[in-house]
Protein backbone atom coordinates (compact mmCIF):
# COMPACT_ATOMS: atom_id res chain seq x y z
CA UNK A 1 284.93 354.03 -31.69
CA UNK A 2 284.71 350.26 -31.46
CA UNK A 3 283.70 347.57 -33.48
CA UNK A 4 281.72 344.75 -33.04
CA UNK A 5 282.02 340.71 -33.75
CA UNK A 6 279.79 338.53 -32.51
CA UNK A 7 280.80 334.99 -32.23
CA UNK A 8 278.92 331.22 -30.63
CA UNK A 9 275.44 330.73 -31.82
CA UNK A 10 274.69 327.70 -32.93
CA UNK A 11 271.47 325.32 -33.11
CA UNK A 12 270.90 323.40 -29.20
CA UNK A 13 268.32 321.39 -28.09
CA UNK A 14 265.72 323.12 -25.43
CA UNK A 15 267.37 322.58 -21.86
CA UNK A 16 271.01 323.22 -23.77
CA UNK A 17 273.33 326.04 -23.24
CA UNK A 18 275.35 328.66 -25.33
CA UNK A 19 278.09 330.90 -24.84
CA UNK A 20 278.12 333.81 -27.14
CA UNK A 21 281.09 336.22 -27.64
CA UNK A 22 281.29 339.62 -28.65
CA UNK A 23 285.04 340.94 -29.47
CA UNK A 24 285.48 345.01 -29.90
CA UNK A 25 288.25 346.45 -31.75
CA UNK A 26 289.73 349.65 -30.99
CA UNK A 27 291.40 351.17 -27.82
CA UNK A 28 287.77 352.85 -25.97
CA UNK A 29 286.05 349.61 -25.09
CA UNK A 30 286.07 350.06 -20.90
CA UNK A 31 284.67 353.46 -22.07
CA UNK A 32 280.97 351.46 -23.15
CA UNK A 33 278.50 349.89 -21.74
CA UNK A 34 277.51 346.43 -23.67
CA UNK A 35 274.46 344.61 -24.08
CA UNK A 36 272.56 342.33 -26.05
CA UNK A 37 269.71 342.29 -27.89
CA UNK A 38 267.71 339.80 -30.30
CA UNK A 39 265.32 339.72 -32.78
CA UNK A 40 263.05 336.71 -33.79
CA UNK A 41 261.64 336.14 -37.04
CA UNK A 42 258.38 338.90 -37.75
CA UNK A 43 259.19 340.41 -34.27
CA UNK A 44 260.88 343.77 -33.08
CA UNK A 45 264.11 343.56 -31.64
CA UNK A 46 263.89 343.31 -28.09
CA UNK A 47 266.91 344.20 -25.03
CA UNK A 48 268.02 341.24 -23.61
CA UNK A 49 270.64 342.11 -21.18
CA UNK A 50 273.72 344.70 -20.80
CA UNK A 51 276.37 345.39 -18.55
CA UNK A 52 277.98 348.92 -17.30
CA UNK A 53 281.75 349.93 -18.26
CA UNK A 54 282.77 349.09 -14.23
CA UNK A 55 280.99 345.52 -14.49
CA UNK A 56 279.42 346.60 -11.12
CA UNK A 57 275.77 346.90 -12.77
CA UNK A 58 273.25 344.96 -15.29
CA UNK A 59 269.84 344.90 -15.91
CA UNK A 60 268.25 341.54 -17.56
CA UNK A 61 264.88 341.26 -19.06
CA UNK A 62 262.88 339.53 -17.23
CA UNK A 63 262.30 336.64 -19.69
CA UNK A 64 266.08 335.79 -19.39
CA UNK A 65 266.73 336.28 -15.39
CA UNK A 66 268.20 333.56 -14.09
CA UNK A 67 268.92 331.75 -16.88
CA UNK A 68 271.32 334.38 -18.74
CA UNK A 69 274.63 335.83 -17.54
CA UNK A 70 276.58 338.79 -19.15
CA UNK A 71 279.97 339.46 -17.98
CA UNK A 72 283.03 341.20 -19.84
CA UNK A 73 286.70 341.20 -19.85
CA UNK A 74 287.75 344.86 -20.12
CA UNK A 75 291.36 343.55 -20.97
CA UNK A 76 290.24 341.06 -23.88
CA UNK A 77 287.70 343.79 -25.31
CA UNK A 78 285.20 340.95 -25.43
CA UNK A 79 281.71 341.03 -23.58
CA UNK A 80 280.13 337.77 -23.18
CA UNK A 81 276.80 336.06 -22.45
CA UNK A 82 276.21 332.67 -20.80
CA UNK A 83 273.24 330.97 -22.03
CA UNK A 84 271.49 328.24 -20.05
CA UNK A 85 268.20 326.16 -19.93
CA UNK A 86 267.58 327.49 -23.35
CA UNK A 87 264.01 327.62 -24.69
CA UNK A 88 262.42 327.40 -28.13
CA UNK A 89 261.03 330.77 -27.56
CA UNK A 90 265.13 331.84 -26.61
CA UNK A 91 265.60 331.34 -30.89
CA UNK A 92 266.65 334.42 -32.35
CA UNK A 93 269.67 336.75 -34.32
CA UNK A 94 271.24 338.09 -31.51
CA UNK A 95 272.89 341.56 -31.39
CA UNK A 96 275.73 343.01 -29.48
CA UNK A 97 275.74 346.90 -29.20
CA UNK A 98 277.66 349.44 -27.19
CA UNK A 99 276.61 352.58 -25.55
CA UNK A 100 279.37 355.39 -24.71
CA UNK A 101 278.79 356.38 -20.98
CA UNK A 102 280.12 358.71 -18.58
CA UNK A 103 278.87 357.00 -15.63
CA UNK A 104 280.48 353.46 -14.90
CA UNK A 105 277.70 352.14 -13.29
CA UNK A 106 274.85 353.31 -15.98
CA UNK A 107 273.67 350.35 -17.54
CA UNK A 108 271.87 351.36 -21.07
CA UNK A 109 268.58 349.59 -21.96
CA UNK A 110 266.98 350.79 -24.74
CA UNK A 111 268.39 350.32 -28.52
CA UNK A 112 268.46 354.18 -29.23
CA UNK A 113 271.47 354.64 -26.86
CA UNK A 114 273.62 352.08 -28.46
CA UNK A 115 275.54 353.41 -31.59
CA UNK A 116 277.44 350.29 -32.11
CA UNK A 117 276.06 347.30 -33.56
CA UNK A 118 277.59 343.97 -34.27
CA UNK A 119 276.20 341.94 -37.43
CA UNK A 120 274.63 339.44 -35.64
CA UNK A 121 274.78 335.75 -34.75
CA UNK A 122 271.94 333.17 -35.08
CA UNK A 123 270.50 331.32 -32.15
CA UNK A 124 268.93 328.38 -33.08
CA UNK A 125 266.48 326.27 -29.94
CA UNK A 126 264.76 322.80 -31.14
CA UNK A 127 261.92 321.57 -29.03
């Protein structure tokens, strides 16, 4: 079982960019897949991105394509996600979670097949 620190968010000005981190403790972590997830104030939490055990597959929302980029170091236990051309509507807590999967390429994207949840980090996007 891992566990999850999230790490980065910050308060940036629309058009800025963010890097968060999420480290893992524990021995299993090429054994999940990792994603991200947020939740704005008076909203449900919503997937945001995630990123199979091989690092051969991920699925973005659409609301974050081309302006988001997961990626993880297997070796570090730390899955991270590149945020650019940030928006107001980007503001949020955002979650890190991990899914245990058999298949290296399966890419989770819904928040019932994560077990592991990180405590959060803010994300903060002036206009």
């Amino acid at each position: 079982q891992v566990q999850l620190v999230e790490s980065g968010g910050g308060l940036v000005q629309a058009g800025g960019s963010l890097r968060l981190s999420c480290a893992a403790s524990g021995r299993t972590f090429s054994g999940y897949c990792m994603g991200w997830f947020r939740q704005a104030p008076g909203k449900e939490r919503e997937f945001v991105v995630a990123i199979s055990r091989s690092s051969g597959s991920t699925y973005y929302a659409d609301s974050v394509k081309g302006r988001f980029t997961i990626s993880r170091d297997n070796a570090k236990n730390t899955v991270y996600l590149q945020m650019n051309s940030l928006k107001p509507e980007d503001t949020a807590v955002y979650y890190c979670a991990a899914a245990w999967t058999v298949n290296g390429d399966y890419v989770a994207r819904r928040s019932y097949e994560y077990n592991r949840w990180g405590q959060g980090t803010q994300v903060t996007v002036s206009s």
